[in-house]
Protein backbone atom coordinates (compact mmCIF):
# COMPACT_ATOMS: atom_id res chain seq x y z
CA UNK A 1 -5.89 23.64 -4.10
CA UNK A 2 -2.71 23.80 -6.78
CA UNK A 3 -1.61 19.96 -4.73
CA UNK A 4 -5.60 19.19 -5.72
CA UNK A 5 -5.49 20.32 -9.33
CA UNK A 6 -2.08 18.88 -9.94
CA UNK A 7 -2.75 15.37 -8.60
CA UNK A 8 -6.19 15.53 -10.88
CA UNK A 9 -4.58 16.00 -13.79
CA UNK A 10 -1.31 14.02 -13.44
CA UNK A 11 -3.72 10.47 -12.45
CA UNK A 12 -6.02 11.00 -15.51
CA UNK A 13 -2.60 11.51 -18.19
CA UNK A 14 -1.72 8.60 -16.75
CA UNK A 15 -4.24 6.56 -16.67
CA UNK A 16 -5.05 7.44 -19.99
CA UNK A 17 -1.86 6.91 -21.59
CA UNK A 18 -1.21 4.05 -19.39
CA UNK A 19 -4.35 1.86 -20.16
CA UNK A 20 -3.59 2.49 -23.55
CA UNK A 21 -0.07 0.74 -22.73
CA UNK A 22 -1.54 -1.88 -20.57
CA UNK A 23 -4.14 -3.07 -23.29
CA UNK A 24 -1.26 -3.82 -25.56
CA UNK A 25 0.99 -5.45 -22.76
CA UNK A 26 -2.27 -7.53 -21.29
CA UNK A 27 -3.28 -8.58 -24.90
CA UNK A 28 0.52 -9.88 -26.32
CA UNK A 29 0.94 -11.95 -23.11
CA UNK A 30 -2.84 -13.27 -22.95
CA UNK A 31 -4.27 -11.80 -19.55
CA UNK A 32 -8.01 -12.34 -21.11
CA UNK A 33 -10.80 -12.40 -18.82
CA UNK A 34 -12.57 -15.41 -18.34
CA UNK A 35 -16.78 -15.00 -17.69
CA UNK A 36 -19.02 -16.83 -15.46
CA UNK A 37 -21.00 -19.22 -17.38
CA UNK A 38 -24.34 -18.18 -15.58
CA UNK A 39 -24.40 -14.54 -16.55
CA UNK A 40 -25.54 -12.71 -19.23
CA UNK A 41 -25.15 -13.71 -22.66
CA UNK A 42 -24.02 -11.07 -23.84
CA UNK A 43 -21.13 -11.17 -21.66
CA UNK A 44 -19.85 -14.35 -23.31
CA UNK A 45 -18.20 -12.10 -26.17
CA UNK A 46 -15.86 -10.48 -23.80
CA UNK A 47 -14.05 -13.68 -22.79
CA UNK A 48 -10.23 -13.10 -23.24
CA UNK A 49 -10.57 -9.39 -22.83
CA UNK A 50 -7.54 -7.75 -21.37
CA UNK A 51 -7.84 -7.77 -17.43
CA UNK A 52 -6.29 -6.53 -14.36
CA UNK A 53 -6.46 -2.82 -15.97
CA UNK A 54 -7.05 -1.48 -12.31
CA UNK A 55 -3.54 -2.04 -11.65
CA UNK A 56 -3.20 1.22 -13.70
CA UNK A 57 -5.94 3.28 -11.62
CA UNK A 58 -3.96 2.28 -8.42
CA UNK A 59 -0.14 3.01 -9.88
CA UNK A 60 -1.67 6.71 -11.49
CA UNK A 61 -3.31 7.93 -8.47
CA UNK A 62 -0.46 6.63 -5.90
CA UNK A 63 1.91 8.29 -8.45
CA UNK A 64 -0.03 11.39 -9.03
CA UNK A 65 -0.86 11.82 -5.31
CA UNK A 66 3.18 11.35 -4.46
CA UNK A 67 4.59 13.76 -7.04
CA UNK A 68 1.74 16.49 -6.66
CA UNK A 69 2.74 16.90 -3.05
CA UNK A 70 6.80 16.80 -3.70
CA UNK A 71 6.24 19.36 -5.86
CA UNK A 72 4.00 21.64 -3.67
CA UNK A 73 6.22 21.27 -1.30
CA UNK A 74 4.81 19.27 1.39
CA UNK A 75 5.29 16.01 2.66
CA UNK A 76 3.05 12.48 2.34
CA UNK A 77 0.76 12.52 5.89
CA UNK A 78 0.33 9.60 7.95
CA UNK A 79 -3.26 9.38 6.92
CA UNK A 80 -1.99 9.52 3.38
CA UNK A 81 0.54 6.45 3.91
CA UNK A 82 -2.51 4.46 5.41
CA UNK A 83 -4.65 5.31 2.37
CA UNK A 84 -1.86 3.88 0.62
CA UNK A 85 -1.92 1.17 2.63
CA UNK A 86 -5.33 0.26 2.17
CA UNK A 87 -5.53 1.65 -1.11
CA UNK A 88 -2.65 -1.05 -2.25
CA UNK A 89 -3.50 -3.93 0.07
CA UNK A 90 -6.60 -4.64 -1.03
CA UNK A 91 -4.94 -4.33 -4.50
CA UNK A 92 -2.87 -7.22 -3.96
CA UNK A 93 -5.34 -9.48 -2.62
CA UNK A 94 -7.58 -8.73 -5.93
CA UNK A 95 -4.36 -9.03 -7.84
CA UNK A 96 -3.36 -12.61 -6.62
CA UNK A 97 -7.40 -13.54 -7.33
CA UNK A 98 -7.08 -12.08 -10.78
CA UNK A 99 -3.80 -13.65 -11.15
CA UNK A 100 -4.94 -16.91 -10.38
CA UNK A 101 -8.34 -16.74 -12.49
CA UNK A 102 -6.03 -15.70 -16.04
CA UNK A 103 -3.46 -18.38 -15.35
CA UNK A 104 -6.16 -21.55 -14.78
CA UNK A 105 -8.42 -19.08 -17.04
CA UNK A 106 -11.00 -20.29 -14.62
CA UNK A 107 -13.42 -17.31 -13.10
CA UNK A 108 -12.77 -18.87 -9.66
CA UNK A 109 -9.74 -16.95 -7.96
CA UNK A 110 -8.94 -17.34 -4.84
CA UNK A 111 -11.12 -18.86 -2.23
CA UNK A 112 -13.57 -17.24 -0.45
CA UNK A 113 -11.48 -17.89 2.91
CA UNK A 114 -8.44 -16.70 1.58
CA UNK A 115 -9.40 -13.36 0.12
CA UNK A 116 -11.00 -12.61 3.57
CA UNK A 117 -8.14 -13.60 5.20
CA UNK A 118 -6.20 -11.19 3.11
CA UNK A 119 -8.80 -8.53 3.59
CA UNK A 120 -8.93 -8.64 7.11
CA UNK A 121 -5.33 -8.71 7.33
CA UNK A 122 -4.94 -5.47 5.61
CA UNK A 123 -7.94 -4.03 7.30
CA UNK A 124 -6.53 -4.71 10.95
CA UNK A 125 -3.01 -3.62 10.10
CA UNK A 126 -4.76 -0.32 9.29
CA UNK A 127 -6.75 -0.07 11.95
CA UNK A 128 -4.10 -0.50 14.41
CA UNK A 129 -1.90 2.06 13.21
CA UNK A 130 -4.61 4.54 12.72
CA UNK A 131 -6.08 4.66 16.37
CA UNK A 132 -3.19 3.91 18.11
CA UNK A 133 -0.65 5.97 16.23
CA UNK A 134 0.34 9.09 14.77
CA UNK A 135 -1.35 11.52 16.57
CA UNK A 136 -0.55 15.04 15.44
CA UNK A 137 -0.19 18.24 17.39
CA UNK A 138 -3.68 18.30 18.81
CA UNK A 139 -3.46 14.86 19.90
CA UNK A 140 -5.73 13.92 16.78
CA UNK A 141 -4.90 10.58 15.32
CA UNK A 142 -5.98 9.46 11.75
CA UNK A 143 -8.76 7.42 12.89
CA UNK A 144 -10.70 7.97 16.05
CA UNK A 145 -12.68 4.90 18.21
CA UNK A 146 -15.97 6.73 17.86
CA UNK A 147 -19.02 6.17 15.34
CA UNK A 148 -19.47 9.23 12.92
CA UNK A 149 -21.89 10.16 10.59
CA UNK A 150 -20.16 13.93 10.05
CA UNK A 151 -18.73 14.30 13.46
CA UNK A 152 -17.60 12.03 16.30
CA UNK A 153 -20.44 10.68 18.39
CA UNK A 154 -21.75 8.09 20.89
CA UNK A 155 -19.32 7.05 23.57
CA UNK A 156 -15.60 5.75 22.68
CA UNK A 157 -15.85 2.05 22.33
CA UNK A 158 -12.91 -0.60 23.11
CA UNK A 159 -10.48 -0.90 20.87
CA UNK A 160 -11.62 -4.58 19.98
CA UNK A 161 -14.52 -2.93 18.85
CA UNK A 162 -13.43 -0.29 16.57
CA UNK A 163 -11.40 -2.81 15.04
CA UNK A 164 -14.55 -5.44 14.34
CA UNK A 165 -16.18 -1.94 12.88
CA UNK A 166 -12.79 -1.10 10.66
CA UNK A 167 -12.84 -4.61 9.59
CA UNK A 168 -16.57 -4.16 8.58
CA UNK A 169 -16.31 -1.50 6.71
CA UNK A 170 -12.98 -2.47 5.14
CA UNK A 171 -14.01 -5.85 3.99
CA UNK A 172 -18.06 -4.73 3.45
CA UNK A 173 -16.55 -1.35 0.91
CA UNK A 174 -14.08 -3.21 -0.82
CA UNK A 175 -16.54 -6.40 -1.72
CA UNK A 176 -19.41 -3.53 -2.52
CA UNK A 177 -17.26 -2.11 -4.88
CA UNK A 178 -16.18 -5.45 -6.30
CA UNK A 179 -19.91 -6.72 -7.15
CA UNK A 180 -20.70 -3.23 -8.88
CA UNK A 181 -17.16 -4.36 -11.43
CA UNK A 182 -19.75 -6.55 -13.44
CA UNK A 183 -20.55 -4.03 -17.02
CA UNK A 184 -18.39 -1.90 -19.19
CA UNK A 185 -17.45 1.60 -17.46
CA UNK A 186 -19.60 0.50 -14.19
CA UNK A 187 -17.60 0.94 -11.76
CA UNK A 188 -15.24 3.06 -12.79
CA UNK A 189 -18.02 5.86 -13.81
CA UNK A 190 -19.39 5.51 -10.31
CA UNK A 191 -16.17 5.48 -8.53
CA UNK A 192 -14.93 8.61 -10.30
CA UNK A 193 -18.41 10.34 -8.38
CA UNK A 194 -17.80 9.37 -5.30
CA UNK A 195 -14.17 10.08 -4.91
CA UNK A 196 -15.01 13.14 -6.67
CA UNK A 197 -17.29 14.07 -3.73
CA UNK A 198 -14.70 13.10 -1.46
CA UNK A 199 -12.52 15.23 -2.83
CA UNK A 200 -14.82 18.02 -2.06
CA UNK A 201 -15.88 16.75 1.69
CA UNK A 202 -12.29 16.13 2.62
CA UNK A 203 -11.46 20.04 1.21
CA UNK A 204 -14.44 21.44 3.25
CA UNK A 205 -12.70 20.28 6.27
CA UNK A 206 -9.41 21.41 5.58
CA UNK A 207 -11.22 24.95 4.96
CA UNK A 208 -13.03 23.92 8.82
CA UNK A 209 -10.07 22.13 10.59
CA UNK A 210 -10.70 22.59 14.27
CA UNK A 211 -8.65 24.66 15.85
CA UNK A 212 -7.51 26.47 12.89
CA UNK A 213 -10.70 28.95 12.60
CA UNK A 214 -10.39 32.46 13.49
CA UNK A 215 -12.92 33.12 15.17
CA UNK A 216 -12.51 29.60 17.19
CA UNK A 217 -15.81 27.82 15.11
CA UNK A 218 -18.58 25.65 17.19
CA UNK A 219 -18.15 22.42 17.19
CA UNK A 220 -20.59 21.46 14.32
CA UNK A 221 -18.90 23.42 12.07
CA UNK A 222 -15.37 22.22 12.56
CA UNK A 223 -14.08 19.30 11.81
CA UNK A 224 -11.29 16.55 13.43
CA UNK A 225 -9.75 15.03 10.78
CA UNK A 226 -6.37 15.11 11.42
CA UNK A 227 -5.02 15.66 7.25
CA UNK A 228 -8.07 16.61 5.23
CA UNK A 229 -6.13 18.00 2.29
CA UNK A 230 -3.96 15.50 1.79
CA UNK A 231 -7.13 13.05 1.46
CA UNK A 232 -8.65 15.87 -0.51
CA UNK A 233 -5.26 15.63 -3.16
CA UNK A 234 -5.13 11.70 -2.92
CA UNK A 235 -9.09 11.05 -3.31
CA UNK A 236 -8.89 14.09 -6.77
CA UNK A 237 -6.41 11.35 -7.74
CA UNK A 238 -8.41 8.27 -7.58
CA UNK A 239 -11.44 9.94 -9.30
CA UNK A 240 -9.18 11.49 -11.86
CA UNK A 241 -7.82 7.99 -12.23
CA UNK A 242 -10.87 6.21 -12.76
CA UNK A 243 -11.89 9.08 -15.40
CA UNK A 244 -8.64 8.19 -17.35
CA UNK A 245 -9.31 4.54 -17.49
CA UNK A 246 -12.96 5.13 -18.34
CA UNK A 247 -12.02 6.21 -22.00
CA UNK A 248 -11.05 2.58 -22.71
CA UNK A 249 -13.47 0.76 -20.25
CA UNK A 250 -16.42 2.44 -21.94
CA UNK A 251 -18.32 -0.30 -23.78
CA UNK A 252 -17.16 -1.98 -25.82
CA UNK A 253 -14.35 -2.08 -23.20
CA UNK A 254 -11.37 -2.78 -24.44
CA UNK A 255 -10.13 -3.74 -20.96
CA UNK A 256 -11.45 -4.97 -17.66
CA UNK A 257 -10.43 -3.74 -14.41
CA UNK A 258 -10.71 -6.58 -12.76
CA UNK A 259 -10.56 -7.38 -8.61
CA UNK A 260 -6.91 -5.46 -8.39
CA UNK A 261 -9.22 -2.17 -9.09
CA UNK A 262 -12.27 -3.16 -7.55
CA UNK A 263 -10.87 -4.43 -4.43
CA UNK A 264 -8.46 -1.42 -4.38
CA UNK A 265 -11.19 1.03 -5.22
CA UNK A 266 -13.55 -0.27 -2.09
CA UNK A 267 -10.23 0.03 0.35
CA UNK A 268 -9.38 3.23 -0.24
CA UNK A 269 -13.04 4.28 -0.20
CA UNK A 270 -13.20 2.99 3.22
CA UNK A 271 -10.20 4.67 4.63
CA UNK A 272 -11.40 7.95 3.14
CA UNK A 273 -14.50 7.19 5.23
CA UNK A 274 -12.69 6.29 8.29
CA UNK A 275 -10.61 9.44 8.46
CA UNK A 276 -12.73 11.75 7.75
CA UNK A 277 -15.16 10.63 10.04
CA UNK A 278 -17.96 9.91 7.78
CA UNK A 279 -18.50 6.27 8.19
CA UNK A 280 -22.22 6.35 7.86
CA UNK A 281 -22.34 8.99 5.96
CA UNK A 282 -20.42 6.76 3.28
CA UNK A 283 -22.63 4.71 3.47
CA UNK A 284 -25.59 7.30 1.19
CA UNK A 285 -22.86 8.52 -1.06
CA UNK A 286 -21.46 5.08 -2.09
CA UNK A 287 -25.19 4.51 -2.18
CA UNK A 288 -24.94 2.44 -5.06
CA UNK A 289 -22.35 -0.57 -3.78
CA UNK A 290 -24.72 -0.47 -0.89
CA UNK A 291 -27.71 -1.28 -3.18
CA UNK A 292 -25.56 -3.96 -5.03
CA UNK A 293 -24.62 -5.92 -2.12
CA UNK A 294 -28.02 -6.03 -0.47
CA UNK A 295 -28.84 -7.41 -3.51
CA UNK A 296 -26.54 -10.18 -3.00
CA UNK A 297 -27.35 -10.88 0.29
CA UNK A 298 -30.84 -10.54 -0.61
CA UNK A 299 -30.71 -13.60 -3.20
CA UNK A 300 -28.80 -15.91 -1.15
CA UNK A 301 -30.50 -15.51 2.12
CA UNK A 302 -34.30 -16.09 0.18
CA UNK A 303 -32.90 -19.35 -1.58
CA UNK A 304 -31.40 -20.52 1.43
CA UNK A 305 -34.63 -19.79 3.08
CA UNK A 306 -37.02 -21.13 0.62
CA UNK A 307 -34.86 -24.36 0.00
CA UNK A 308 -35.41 -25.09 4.02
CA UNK A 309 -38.80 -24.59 4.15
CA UNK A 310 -39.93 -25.97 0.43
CA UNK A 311 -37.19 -27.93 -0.83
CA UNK A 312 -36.49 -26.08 -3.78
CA UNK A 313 -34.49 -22.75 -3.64
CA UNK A 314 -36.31 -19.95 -5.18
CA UNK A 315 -34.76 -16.45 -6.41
CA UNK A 316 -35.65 -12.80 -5.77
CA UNK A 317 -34.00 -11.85 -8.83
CA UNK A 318 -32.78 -13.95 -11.96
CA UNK A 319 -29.54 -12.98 -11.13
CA UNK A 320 -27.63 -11.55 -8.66
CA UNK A 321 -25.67 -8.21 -8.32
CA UNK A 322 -28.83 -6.55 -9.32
CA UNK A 323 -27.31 -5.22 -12.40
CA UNK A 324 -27.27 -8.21 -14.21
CA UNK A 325 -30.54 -8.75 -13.72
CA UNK A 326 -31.70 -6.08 -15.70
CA UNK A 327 -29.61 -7.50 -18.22
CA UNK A 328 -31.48 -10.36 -17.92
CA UNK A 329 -34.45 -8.54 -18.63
CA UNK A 330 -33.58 -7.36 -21.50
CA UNK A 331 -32.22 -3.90 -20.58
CA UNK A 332 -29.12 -2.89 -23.08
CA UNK A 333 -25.79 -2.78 -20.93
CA UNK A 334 -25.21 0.14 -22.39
CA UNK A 335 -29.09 1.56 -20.55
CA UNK A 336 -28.15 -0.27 -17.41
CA UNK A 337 -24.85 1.55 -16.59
CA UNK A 338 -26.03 4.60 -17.44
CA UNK A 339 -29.02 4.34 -15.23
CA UNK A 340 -26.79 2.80 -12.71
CA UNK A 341 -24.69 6.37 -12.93
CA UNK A 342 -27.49 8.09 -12.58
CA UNK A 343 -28.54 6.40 -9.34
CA UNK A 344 -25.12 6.89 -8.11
CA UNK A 345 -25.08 10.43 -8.90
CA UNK A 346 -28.41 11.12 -7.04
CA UNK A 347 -26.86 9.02 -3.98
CA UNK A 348 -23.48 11.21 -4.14
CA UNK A 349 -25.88 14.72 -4.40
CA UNK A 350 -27.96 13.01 -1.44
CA UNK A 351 -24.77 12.79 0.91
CA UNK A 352 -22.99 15.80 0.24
CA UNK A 353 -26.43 17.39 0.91
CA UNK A 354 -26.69 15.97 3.89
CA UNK A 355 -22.93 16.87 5.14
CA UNK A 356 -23.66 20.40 4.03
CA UNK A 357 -26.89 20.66 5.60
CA UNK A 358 -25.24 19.30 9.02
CA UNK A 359 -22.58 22.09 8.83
CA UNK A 360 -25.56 24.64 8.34
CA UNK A 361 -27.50 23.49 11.59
């Protein structure tokens, strides 16, 4: 608990004082933000805002996580370097996009091909090293070759297949997270909830680590994971972090987080998923990225469809992620992130509900 309430508060003075900094640095060497032509007008007034602020979410919490377990006395975890792994992978791929986007000040980064391609490299390293390696005393590694919802289940697949399903999830969580990065405090709000309910799922199985019950627990009420707390300390970071760079985000933001954040954000949420064993479960919490790329998928797939069959693509919604289309509507972006939160909130009470309510049956 003292490694959880240290890394909390060390990611959110950071992140506080260090957006602050980063504004200033971003601003005197012109990282502005350009906008997509087709989105809401009211977006136009934040072209040359200050970008690639999620470079300070993922330096705080990797920071904060380090230094709040040196000083507790304990040692990084394997599943702790892989978080970083994922955590600042995905960073870099959303950092060369960003890059790229402020020095053509273009809003096309990278190609579609390539930030796959960096995704899925990332995504495979990790899942490689997670079920194949580091398996602790109980022969537990950090991630197992089973489907879980709270708990292992189903039969053990091949490894090619766990890998497809890392990969999935990897490239599917960080994307999710980057299409919710599209109004002021958005994603960071909603990101601070769900890590924030990691925090409290991975410390619930630290406090129900199989094996380490006395009496020996059942099975449903224990849990694999081979280094809850330090996910528990790392993901208190991350939601700390996002807290921290809130205060400037808010609108009007004063700086964007850009794809560094967003893609970094979506990594790490996924390898908090994959260790802990709550891969579908992830799924109702992050409720809201799920909502926002359906919506995505929605749009394309009906104007592809409707283009085949009539000639002329038609839309679902008069914009795509979903968000903006409320904008489009006429909704405040002020009303639509805050209802946005809201649904997020309600999706994060829904799955740590429904983890609770599995431990109780």
């Amino acid at each position: 608990m003292r490694a959880v309430l240290l890394s909390s508060g060390l990611a959110v003075i950071c992140s506080l004082l260090g957006t602050r900094l980063a504004i200033g640095w971003f601003t005197k060497h012109g990282f502005g933000q350009p906008i997509r032509d087709d989105g809401p007008t009211t977006h136009h007034i934040k072209r040359g805002t200050p970008t690639m602020g999620g470079l300070v979410i993922l330096l705080s919490a990797t920071a904060a996580y380090l230094v709040a377990t040196m000083l507790t006395g304990a040692r990084p975890s394997a599943s702790a370097w892989l978080l970083v792994l994922l955590f600042v992978g995905c960073g870099v791929v959303g950092f060369l996009d960003d890059f790229i986007k402020v020095y053509t000040q273009n809003n096309q980064g990278l190609t579609s091909r390539a930030k796959m391609a960096g995704q899925t490299v990332v995504a495979l390293g990790f899942g490689i090293l997670a079920t194949q390696f580091f398996a602790d005393e109980r022969g537990v590694r950090p991630a197992s070759q089973y489907i879980s919802t709270t708990h292992d289940w189903g039969i053990k697949l091949p490894l090619v297949v766990v890998l497809l399903v890392i990969w999935f999830i990897v490239t599917a969580t960080s994307n999710g997270a980057n299409l919710a990065d599209g109004a002021d405090g958005l994603l960071a709000g909603t990101s601070a909830m769900i890590f924030g309910a990691y925090t409290i799922v991975n410390f619930w199985q630290n406090n129900h680590r199989c094996g380490s019950l006395t009496p020996p627990a059942v099975e449903s009420q224990c849990y694999e994971a081979r280094d809850p707390l330090d996910l528990a300390v790392f993901a208190a970071a991350i939601a700390t972090a996002c807290i921290g760079f809130l205060w400037w985000n808010a609108k009007p933001a004063r700086i964007i987080m850009g794809d560094v954040g967003a893609l970094a954000i979506g990594g790490a949420l996924a390898g908090l998923a994959i260790m802990s064993r709550t891969e579908l479960l992830m799924a109702v919490i992050a409720g809201l990225f799920v909502l926002e790329t359906l919506s995505v998928l929605l749009q394309m797939s009906y104007f592809k469809l409707t283009r085949r069959i009539t000639g002329t693509g038609r839309r679902i919604f008069r914009i795509a992620p979903i968000h903006h289309h409320f904008e489009h509507l006429g909704w405040d972006e002020v009303t639509v992130v805050i209802r946005f939160w809201i649904i997020a909130g309600l999706c994060v009470v829904t799955g740590l509900g429904i983890f609770y309510a599995d431990w109780l049956s």
